[in-house]
Protein backbone atom coordinates (compact mmCIF):
# COMPACT_ATOMS: atom_id res chain seq x y z
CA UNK A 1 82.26 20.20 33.52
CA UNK A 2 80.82 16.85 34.82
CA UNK A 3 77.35 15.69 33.10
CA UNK A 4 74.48 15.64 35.72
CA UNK A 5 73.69 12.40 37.40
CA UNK A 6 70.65 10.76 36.87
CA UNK A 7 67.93 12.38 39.55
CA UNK A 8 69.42 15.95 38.38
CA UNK A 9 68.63 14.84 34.80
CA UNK A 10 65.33 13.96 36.02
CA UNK A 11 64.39 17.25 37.67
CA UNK A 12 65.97 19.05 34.53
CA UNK A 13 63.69 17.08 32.18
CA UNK A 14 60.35 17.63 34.31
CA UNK A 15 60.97 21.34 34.39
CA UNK A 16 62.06 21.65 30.38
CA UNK A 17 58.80 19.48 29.58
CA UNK A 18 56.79 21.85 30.95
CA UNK A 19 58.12 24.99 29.22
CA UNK A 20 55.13 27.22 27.79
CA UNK A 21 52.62 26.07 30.56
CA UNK A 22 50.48 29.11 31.68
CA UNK A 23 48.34 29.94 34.54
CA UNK A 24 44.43 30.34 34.28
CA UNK A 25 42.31 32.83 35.67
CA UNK A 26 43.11 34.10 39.15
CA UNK A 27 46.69 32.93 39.26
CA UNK A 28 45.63 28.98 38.93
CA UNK A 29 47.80 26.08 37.71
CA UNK A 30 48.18 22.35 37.89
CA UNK A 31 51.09 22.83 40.33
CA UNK A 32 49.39 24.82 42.93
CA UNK A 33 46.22 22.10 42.31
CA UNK A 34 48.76 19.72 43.02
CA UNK A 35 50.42 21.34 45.72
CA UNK A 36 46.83 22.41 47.42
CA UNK A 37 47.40 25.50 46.95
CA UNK A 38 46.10 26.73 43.91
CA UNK A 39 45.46 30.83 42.88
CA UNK A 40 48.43 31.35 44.73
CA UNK A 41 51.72 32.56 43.37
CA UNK A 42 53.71 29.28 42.13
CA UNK A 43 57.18 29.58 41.96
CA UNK A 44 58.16 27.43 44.91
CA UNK A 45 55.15 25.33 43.70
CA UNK A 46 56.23 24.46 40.53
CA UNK A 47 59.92 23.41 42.01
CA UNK A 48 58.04 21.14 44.15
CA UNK A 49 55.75 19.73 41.68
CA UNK A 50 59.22 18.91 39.36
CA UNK A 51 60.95 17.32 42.33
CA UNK A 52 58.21 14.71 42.38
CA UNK A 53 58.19 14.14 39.00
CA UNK A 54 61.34 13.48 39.91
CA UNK A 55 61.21 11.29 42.80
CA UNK A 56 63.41 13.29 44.94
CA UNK A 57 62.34 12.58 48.53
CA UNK A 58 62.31 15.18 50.82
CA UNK A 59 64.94 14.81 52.53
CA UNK A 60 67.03 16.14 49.10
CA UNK A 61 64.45 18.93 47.91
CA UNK A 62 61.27 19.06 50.21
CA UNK A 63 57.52 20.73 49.13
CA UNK A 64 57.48 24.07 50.06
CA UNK A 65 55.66 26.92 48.46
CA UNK A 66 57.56 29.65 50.34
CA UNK A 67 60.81 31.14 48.75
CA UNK A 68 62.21 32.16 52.19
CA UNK A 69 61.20 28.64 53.49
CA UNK A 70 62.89 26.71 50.81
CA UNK A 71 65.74 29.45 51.23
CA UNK A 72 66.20 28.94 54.67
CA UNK A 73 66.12 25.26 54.49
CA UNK A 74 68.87 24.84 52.36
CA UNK A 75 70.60 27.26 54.48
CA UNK A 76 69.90 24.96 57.53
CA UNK A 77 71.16 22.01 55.44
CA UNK A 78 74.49 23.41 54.98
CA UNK A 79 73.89 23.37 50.79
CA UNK A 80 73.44 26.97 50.52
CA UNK A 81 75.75 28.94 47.65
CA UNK A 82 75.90 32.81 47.91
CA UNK A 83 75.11 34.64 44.93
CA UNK A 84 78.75 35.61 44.12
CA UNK A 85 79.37 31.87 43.73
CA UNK A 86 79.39 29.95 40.62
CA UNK A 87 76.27 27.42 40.10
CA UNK A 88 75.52 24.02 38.34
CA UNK A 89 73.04 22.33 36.13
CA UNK A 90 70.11 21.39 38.31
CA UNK A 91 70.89 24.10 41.64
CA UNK A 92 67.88 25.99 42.60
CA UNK A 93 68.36 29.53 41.83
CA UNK A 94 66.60 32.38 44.16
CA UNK A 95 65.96 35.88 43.24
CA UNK A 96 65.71 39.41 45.61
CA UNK A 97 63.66 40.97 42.79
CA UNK A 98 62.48 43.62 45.33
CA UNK A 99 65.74 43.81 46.68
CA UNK A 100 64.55 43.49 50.50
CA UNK A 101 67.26 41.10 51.45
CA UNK A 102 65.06 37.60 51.32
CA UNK A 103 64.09 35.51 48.20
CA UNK A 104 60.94 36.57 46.41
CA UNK A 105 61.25 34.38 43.30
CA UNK A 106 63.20 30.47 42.70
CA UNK A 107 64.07 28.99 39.54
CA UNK A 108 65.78 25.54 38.44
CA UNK A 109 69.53 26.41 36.65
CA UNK A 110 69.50 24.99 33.33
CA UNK A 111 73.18 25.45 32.14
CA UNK A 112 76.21 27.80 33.14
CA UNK A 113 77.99 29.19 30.29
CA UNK A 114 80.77 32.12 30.53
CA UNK A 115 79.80 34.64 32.94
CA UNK A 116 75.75 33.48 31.96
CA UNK A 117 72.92 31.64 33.80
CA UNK A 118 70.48 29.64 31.80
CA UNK A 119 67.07 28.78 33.88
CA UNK A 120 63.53 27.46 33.78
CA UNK A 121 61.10 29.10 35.91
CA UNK A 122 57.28 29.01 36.93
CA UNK A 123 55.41 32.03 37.19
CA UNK A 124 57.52 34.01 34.77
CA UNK A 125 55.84 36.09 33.03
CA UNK A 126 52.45 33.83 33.77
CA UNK A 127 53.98 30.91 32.27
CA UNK A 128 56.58 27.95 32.41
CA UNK A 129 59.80 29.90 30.38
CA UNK A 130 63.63 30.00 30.20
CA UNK A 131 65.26 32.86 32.04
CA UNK A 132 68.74 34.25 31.13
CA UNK A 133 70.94 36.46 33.68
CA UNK A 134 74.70 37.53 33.60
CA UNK A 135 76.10 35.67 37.08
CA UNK A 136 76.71 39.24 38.41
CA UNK A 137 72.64 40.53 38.17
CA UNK A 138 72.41 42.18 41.12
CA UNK A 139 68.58 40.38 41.30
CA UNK A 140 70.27 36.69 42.34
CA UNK A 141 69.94 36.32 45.92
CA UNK A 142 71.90 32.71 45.92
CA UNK A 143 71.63 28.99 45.53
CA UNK A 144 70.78 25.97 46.81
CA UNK A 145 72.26 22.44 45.72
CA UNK A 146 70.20 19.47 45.99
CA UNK A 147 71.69 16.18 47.41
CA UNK A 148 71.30 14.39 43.85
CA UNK A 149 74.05 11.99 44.19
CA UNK A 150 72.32 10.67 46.97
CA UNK A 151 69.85 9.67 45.09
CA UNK A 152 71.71 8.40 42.34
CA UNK A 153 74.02 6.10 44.64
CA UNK A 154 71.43 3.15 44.73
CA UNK A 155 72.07 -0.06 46.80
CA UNK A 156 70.69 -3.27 46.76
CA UNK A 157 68.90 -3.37 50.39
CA UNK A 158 67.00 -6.80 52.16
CA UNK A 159 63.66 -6.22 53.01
CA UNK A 160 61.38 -8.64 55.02
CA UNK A 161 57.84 -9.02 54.02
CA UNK A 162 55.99 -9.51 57.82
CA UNK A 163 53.25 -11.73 56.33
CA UNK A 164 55.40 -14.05 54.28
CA UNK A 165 58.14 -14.50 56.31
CA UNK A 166 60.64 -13.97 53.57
CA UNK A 167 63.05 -11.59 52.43
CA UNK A 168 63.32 -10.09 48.89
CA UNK A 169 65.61 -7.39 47.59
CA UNK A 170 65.47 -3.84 45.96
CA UNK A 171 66.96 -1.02 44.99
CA UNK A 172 67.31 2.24 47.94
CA UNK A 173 70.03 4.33 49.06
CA UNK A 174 71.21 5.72 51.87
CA UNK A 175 70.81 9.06 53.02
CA UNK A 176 71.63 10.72 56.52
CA UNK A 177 71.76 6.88 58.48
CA UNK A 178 68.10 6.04 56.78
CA UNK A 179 67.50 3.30 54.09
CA UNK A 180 65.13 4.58 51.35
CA UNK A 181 63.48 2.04 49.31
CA UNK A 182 61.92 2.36 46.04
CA UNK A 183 58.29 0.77 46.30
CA UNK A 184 57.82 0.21 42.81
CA UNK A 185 60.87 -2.22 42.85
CA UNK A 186 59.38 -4.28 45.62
CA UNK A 187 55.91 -4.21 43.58
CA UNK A 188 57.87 -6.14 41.08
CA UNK A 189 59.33 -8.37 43.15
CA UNK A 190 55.73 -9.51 44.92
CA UNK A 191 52.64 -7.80 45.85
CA UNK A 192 52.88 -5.64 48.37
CA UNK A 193 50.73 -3.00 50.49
CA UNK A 194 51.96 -0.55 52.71
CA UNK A 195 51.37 0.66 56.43
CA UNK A 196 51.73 4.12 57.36
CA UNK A 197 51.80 4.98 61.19
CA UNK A 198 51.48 9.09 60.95
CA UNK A 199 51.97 9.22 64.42
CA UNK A 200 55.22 7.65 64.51
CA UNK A 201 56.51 7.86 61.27
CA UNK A 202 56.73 4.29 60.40
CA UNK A 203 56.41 2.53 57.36
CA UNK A 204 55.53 -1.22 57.13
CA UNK A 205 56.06 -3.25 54.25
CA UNK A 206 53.45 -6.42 54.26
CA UNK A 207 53.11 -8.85 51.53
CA UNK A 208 49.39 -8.50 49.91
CA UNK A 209 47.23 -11.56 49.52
CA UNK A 210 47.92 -13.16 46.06
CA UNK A 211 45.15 -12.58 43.57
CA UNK A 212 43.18 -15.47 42.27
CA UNK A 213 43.55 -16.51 38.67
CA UNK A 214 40.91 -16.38 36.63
């Protein structure tokens, strides 16, 4: 079995740091505080919340607090696993505890071994804590496989600053025909600040005025 790249390693580590994290009072955490949706139940939530610790854009595992949603979207995406399949380190797991036919819990898969899955999971049990299932529980509803390598393929990419006319370069990858660019690389190359359009979804990378020394 291959070791997990980089961004999978990542998301592994946020989850495991987090193990024995409970929920306050009226179902509240620091993942559905994050998320904006807090005394909610936060499954989905804390996936989210560990993809961002991860940096994982969107684009390979995007914010939901839904387990259908985040179901269905991998579905959509063409990375969905049936349960009768055999998963990896860093897949997201779902669950048909009810057994109505749709996902009603998610998890992060830890490690594979024999016919066992090894997971970490918010909400279980009120807390941050490993789960352990034989690959044929009846209760796993299938998985979905996050786009790490994508994310782990990093190119060097030019970037023109608009207000300095010049061009420095980063690290980014590429992902579906779109250039993603890590901002804190640019930071170090030259101060920076960043335009957002909302309305058309348009990012514009300016150089800052220099700060005066003191």
């Amino acid at each position: 079995m291959t070791s997990p790249g980089g961004s999978c390693r990542a998301m592994l580590a946020a989850a495991l740091s987090q193990l024995g994290e409970r929920e306050q009072a009226g179902n509240r955490t620091k993942y559905g505080a994050w998320y904006g949706a807090d005394g909610q139940p936060w499954c989905a939530m804390f996936i989210s919340w560990c993809a961002a610790q991860a940096a994982l854009p969107q684009q390979v595992l995007p914010r939901m607090a839904y387990c259908p949603y985040l179901a269905g979207w991998f579905q959509e995406a063409g990375r969905w696993l049936p349960a009768t399949a055999k998963p990896q380190s860093g897949d997201i797991v779902f669950f048909d505890a009810n057994g109505n036919g749709q996902a009603d819990h998610v998890g992060l898969v830890e490690r594979v071994s024999g016919n066992m899955l090894y997971t970490v999971e918010g909400n279980a049990g009120d807390a941050v804590a490993r789960g352990c299932y034989r690959l044929d529980d009846a209760r796993l509803f299938g998985y979905g496989r996050p786009a790490y390598q994508e994310v782990d393929h990093l190119e060097e990419i030019a970037v023109r600053l608009e207000d300095a006319q010049r061009v420095v370069r980063v690290r980014g990858f590429l992902l579906d025909g779109t250039n993603y660019l890590r901002l804190r690389d640019i930071e170090l190359l030259a101060p920076v600040r960043v335009d957002w359009d909302a309305a058309a979804r348009i990012a514009t990378v300016k150089a800052a005025a220099a700060r005066a020394e003191a």
